[in-house]
N, C-alpha and C. Protein backbone atom coordinates (compact mmCIF):
# COMPACT_ATOMS: atom_id res chain seq x y z
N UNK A 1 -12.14 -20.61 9.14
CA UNK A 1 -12.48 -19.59 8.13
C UNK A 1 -12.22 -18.18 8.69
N UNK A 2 -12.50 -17.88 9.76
CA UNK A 2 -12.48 -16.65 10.49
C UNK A 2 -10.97 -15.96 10.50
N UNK A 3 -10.09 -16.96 10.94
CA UNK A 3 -8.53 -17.06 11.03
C UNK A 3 -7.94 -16.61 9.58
N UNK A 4 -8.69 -17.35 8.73
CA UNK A 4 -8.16 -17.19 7.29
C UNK A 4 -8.60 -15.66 6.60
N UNK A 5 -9.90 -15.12 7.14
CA UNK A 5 -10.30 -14.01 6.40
C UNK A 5 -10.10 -13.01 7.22
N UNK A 6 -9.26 -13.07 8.52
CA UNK A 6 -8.65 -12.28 9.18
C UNK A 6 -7.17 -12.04 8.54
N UNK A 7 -6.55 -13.08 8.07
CA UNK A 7 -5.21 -12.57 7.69
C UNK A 7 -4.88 -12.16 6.42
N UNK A 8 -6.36 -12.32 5.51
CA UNK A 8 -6.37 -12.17 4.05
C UNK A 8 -6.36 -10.68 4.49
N UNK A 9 -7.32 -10.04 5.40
CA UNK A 9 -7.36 -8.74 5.77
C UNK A 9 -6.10 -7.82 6.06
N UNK A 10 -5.62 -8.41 6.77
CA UNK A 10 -4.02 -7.86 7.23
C UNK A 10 -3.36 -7.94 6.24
N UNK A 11 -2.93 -9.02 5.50
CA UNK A 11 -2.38 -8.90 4.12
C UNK A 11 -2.64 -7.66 3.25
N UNK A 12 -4.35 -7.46 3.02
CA UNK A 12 -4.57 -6.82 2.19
C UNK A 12 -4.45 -5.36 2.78
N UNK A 13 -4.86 -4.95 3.97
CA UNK A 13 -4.25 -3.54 4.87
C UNK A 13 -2.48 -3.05 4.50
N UNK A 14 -1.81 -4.62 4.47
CA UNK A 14 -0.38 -3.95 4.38
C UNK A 14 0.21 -3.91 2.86
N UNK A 15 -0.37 -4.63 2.37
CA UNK A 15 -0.31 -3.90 1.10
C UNK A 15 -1.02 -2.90 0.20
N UNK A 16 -2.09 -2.57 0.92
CA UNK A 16 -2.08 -1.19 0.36
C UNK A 16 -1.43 -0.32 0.79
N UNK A 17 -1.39 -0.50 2.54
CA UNK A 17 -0.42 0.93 3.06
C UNK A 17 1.12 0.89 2.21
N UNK A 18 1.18 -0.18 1.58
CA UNK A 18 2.40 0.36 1.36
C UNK A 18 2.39 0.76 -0.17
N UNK A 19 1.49 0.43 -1.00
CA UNK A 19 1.22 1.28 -2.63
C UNK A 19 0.89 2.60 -2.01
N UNK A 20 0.25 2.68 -0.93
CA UNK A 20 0.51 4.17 -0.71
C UNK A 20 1.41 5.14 -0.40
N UNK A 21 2.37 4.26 0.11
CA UNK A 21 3.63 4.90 0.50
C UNK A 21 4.42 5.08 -1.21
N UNK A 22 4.39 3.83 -1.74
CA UNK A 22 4.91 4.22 -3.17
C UNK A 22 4.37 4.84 -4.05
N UNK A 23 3.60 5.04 -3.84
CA UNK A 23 2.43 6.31 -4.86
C UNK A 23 3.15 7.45 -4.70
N UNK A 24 2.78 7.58 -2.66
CA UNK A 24 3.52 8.81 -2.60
C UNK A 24 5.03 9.38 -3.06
N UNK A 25 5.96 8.71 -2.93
CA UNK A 25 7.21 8.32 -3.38
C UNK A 25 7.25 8.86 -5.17
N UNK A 26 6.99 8.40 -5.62
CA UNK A 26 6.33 8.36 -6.82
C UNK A 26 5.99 10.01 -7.14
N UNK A 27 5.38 10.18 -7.06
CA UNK A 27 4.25 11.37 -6.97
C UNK A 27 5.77 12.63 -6.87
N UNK A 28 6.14 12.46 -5.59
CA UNK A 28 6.99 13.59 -5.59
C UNK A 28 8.40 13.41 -6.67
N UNK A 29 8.74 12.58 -6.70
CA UNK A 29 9.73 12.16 -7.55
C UNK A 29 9.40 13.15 -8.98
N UNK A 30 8.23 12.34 -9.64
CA UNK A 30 7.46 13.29 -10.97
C UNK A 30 7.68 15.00 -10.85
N UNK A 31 7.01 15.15 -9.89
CA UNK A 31 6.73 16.64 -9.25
C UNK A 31 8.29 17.62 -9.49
N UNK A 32 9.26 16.50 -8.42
CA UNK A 32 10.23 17.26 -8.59
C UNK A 32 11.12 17.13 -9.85
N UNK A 33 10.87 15.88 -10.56
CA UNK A 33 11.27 15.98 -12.16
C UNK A 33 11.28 16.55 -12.90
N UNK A 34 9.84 17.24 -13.01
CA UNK A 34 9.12 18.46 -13.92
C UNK A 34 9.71 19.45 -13.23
């Protein structure tokens, strides 16, 4: 169990860092659209 809710963790760490990276992405894209 430990193994398993360790990598659900890492999973879930790298996918947010990376909606954050596309947010950011995102974000300026709009910015510089307008």
């Amino acid at each position: 169990m430990l193994i398993d809710s360790r990598g659900l963790v890492n999973v879930f760490v790298v996918n947010h860092s990376r909606l954050v990276v596309v947010g950011r992405v995102l974000i300026k894209r709009l910015r510089s659209a307008n």
